[in-house]
Protein backbone atom coordinates (compact mmCIF):
# COMPACT_ATOMS: atom_id res chain seq x y z
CA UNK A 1 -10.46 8.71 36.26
CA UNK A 2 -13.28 6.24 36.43
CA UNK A 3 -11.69 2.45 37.62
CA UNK A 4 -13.27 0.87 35.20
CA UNK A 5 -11.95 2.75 31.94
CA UNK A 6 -8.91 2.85 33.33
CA UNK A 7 -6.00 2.02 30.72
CA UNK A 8 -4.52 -2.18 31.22
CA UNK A 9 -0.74 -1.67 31.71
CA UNK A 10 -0.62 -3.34 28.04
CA UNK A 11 -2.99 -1.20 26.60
CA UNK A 12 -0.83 2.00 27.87
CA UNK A 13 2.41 0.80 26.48
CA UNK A 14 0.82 0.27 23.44
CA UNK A 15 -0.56 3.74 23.38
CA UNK A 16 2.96 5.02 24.34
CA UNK A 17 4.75 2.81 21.52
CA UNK A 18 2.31 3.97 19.08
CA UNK A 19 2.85 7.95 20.21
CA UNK A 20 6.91 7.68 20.40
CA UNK A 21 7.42 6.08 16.74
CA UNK A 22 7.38 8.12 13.75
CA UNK A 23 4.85 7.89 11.55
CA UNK A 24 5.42 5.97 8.07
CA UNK A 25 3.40 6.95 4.39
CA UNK A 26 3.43 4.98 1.81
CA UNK A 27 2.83 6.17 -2.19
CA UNK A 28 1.91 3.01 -3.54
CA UNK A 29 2.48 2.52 -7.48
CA UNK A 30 1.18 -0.65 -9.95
CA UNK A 31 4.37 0.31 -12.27
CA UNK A 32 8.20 2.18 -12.29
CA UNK A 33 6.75 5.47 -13.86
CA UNK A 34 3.42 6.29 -12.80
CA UNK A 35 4.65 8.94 -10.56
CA UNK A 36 5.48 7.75 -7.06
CA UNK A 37 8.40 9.68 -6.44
CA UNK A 38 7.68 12.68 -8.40
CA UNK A 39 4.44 12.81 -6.37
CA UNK A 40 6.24 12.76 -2.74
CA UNK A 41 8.70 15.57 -3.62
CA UNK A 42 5.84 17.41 -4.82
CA UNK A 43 3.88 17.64 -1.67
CA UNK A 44 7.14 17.64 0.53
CA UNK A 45 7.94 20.86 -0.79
CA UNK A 46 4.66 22.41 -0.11
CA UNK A 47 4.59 21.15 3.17
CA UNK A 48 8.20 22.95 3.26
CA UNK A 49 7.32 25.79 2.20
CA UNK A 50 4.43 25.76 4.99
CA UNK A 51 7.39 26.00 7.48
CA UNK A 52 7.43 22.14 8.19
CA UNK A 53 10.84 20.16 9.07
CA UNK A 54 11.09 17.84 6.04
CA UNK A 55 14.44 16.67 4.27
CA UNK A 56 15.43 14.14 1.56
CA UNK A 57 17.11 10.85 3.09
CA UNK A 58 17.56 9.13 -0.33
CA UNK A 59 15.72 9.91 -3.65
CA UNK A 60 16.44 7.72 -6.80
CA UNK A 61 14.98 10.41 -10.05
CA UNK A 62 16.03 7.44 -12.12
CA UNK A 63 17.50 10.26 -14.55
CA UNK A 64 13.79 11.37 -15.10
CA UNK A 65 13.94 15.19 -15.23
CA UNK A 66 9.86 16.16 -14.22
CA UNK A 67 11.38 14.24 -10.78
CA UNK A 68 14.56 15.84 -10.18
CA UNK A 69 13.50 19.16 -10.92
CA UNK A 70 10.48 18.44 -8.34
CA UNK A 71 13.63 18.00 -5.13
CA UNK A 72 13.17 22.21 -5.15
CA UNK A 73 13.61 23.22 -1.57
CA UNK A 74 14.08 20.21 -0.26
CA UNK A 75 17.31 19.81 2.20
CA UNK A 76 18.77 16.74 1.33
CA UNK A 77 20.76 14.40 4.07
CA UNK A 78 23.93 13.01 2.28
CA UNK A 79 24.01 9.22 2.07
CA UNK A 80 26.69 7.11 2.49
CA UNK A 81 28.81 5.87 -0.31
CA UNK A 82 29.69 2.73 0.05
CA UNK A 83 32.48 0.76 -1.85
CA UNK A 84 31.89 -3.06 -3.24
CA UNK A 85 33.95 -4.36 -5.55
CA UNK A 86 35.63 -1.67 -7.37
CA UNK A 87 31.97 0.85 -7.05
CA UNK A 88 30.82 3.28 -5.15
CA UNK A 89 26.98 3.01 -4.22
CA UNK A 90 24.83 5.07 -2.63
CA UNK A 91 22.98 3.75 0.97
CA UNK A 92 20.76 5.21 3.08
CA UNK A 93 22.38 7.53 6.12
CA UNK A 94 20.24 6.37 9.14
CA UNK A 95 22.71 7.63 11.93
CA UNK A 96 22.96 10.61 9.62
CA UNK A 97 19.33 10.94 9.50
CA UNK A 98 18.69 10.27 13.22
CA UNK A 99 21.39 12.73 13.98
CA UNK A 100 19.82 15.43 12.31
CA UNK A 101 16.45 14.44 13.73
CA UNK A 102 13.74 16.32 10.64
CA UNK A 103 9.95 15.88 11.79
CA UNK A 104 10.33 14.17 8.36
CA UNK A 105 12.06 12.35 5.93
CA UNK A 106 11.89 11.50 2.13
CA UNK A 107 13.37 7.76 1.51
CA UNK A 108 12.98 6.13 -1.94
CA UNK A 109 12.67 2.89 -2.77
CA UNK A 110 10.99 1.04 0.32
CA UNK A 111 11.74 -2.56 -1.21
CA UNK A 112 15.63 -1.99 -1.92
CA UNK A 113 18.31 -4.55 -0.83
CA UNK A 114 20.92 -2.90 0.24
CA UNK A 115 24.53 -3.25 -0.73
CA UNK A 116 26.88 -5.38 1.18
CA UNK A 117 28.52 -3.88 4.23
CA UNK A 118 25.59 -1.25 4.78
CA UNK A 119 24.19 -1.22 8.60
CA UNK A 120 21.31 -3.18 7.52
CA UNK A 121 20.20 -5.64 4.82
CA UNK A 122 16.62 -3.85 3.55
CA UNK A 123 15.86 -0.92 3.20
CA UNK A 124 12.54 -1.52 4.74
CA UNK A 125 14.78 -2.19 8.06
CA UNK A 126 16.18 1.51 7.55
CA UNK A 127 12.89 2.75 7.49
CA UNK A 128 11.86 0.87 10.64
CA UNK A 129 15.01 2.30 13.16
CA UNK A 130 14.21 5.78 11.47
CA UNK A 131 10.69 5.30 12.70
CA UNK A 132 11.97 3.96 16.70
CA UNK A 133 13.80 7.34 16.40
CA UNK A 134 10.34 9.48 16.15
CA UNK A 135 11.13 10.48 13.15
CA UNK A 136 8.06 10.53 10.29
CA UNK A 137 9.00 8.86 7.13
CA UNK A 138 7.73 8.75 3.24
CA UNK A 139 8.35 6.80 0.97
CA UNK A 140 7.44 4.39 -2.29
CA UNK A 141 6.78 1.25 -3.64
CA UNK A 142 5.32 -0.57 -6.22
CA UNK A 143 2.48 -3.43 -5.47
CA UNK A 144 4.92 -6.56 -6.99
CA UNK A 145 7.24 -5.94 -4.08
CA UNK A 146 5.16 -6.86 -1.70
CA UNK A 147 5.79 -10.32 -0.36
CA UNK A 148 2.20 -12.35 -0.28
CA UNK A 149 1.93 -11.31 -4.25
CA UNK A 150 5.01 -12.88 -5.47
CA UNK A 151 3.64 -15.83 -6.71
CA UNK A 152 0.61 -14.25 -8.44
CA UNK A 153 3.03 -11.48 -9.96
CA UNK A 154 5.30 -14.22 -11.54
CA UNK A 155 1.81 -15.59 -13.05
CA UNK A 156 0.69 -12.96 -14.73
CA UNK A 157 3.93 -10.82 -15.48
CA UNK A 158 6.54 -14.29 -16.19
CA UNK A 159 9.20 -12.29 -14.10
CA UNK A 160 10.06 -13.34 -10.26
CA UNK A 161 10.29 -10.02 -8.00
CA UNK A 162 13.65 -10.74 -6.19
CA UNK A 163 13.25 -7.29 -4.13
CA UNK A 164 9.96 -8.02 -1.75
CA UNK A 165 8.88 -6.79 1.77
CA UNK A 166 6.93 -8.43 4.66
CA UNK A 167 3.31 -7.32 4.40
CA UNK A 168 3.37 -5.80 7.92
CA UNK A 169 5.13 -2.98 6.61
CA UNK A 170 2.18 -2.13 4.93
CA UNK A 171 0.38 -3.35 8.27
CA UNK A 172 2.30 -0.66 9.84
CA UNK A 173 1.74 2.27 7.93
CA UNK A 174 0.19 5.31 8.62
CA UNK A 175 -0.90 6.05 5.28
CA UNK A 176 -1.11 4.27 1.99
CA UNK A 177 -2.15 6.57 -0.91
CA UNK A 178 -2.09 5.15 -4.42
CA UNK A 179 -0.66 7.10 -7.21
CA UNK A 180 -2.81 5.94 -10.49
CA UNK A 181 -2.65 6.32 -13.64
CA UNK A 182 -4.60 4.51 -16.95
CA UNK A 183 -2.34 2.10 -18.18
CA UNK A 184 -2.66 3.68 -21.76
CA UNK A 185 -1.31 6.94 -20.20
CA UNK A 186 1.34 4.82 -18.79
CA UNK A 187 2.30 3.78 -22.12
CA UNK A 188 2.31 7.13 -23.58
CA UNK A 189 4.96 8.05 -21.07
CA UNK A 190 6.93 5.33 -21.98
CA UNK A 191 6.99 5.97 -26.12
CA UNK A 192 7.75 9.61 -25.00
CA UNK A 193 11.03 8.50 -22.97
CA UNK A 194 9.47 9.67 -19.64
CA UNK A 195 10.55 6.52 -17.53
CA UNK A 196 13.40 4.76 -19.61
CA UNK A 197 15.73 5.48 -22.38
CA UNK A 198 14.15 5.78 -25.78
CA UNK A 199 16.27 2.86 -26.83
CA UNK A 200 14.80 0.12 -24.09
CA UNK A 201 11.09 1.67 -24.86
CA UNK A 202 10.33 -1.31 -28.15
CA UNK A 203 12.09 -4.23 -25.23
CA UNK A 204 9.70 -2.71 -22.53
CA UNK A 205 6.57 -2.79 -24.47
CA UNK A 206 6.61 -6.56 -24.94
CA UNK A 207 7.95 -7.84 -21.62
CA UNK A 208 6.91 -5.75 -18.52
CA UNK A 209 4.54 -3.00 -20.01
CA UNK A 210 2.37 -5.23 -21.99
CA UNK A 211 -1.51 -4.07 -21.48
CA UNK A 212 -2.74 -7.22 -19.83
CA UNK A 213 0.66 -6.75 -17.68
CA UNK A 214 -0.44 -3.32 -16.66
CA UNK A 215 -4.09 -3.78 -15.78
CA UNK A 216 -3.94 -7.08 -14.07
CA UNK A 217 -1.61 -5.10 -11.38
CA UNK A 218 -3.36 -1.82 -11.19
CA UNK A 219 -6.50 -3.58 -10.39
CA UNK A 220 -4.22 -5.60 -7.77
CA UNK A 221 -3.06 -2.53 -6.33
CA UNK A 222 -6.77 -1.22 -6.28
CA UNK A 223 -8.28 -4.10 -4.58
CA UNK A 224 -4.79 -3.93 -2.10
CA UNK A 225 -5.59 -0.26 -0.88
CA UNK A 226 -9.31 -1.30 -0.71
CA UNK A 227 -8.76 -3.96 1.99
CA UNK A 228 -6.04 -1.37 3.47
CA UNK A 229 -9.06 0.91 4.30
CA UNK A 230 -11.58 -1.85 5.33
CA UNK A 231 -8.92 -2.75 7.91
CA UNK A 232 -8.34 0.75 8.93
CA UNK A 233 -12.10 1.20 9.45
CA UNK A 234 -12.40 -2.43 11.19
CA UNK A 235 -9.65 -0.91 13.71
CA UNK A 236 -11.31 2.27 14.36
CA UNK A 237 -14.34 0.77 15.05
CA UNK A 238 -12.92 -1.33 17.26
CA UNK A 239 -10.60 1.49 19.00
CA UNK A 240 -13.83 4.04 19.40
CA UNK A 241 -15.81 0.94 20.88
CA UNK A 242 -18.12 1.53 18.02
CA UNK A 243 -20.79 -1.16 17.07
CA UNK A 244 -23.50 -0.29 15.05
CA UNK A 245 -23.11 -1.40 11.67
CA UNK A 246 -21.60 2.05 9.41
CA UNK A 247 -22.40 0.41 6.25
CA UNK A 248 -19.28 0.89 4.12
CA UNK A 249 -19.37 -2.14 2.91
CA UNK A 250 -21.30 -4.38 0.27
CA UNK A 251 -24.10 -6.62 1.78
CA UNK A 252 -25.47 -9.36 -0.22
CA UNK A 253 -28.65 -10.70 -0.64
CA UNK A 254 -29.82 -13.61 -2.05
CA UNK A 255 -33.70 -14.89 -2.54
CA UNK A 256 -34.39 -18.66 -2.75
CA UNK A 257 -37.21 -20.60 -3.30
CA UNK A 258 -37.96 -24.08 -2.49
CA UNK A 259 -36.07 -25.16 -5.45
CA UNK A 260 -33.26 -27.93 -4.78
CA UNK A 261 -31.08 -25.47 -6.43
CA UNK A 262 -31.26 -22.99 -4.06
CA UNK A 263 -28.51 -24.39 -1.68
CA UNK A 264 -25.86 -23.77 -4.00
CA UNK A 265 -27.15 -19.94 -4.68
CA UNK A 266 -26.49 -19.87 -0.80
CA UNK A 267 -23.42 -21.56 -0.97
CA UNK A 268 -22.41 -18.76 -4.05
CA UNK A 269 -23.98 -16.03 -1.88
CA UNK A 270 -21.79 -16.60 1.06
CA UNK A 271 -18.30 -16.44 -1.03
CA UNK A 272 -19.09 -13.22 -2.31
CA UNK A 273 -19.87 -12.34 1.66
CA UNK A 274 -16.73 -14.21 2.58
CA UNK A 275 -14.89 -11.95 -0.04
CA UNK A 276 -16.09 -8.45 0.92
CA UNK A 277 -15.86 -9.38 4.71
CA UNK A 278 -19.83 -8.13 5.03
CA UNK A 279 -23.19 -8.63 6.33
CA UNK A 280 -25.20 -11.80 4.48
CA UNK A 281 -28.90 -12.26 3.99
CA UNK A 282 -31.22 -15.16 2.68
CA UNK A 283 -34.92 -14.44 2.00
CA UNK A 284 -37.51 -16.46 0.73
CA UNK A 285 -40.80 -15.01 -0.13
CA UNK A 286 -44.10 -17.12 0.82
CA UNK A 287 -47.22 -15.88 -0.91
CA UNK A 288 -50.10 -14.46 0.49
CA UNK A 289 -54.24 -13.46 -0.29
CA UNK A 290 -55.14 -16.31 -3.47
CA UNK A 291 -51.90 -17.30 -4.60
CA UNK A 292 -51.19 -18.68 -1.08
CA UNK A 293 -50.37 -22.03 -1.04
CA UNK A 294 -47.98 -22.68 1.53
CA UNK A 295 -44.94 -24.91 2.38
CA UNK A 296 -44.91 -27.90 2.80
CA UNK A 297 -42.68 -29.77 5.83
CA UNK A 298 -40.02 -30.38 2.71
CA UNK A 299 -39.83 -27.20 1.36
């Protein structure tokens, strides 16, 4: 090997850390209901039935049939039960799941707290000692969990998100893929029972699942997967040693003329530049032939 592309001891333990630890997916939701779950048992399966080691650590159908009846092939890893005050809940079964070592595993419900006397606190923490073990894992979340958003979410939704995650889990994944829906055809599910009993559907409709509600955090979870890939491509870029400009991005442009006013069309310019992280240009046009008449030292 050439000495002078030779790997920095740093840069190889990186490169081994990276290789050893599972991978982690994410299916990102704006809502409870737009199809998350029912969309990773879906692809597990077919990925089964392609001959692929994949099992279910912990899936929560939330009594929705279309989910359960989407577990199919699926092998499922018993969780614990776990007793608290006079119940028994369900936990995930990491030394279960690390015992039985799948290429793969489904776990539910990334931002969960767990119940007292489980082997960790989050869920999210599950996930992460799953991962050390090389295992791959999948699993969901909606954007309101996520910890930078809280106080925006309480703004536009009037409920504080008690159940949040660092945002370096979602630094950390492998994959983010958003599962979107219109929030009309989120509503439809919802009058047709689909996500919650009948009964809670009139309660829903003006707290939560209000329009405004909806949109404000699909476009949220939108603009959230946008900067996802805009870091991923930053990254690879910067992995590959690549530096010609790949335009993916928005450039702006803004033309000025000697007007006083044109500073703060600059100023307004470089926000939007500041915003999409891209490449900024000013032009001014100066006349030529009969109309030329110049600039003066001012202008």
């Amino acid at each position: 090997m050439d000495e002078g592309k030779r790997l920095t001891p740093e840069e190889a333990l990186k490169i081994y850390n990276k290789e050893k630890n599972g991978k982690l997916k994410i299916y990102l939701g704006y809502s409870p209901g737009v199809g998350k779950t029912y969309t990773m048992l879906r692809e597990a399966n077919i990925r089964a039935r392609r001959g692929e080691d994949i099992c279910i650590g912990y899936i929560e159908p939330h009594d929705r049939k279309a989910t359960t009846e989407q577990i199919g092939i699926l092998e499922e890893i018993p969780p614990l039960e776990i007793e608290y005050c006079g119940k028994r809940y369900k936990e995930v079964d990491v030394e279960g799941i690390k015992k039985r070592k799948p290429a793969t595993v489904l776990v539910d419900e990334l931002a969960h707290t767990n119940i007292k006397g489980s082997k960790n606190k989050k869920r999210y923490e599950d996930i992460l000692e799953i991962l050390g073990a090389g295992i791959n894992v999948h699993t969901t979340m909606n954007i309101q969990h996520l910890e930078s958003l809280n106080d925006t979410i309480h703004i536009i939704t009037g409920i504080v998100v008690r159940e949040t995650i660092p945002d370096k889990i979602i630094n950390i994944a492998n994959e983010v893929e958003v599962i979107d829906i219109s929030s009309t055809s989120l509503e439809e599910r919802l009058k047709r029972g689909e996500i919650y009993n009948l009964q809670t559907v009139p309660n829903a409709l003006k707290n939560f699942f209000r329009q405004g509600n909806l949109n404000a955090l699909r476009e949220i979870a939108l603009r959230q997967i946008a900067q996802e890939v805009d870091n991923n491509l930053i990254e690879y870029m910067k992995d590959k040693k690549i530096t010609t400009n790949w335009h993916t991005t928005e450039r702006v442009l803004v033309s000025i003329s000697s007007s006083p006013k044109a500073g703060r069309v600059v100023r307004y310019g470089a926000r939007i530049a500041q915003r999409y992280k891209c490449e900024f240009y000013v032009i001014s046009i100066e006349t030529t032939g009969i109309l030329k008449k110049g600039f003066t030292e001012e202008e």
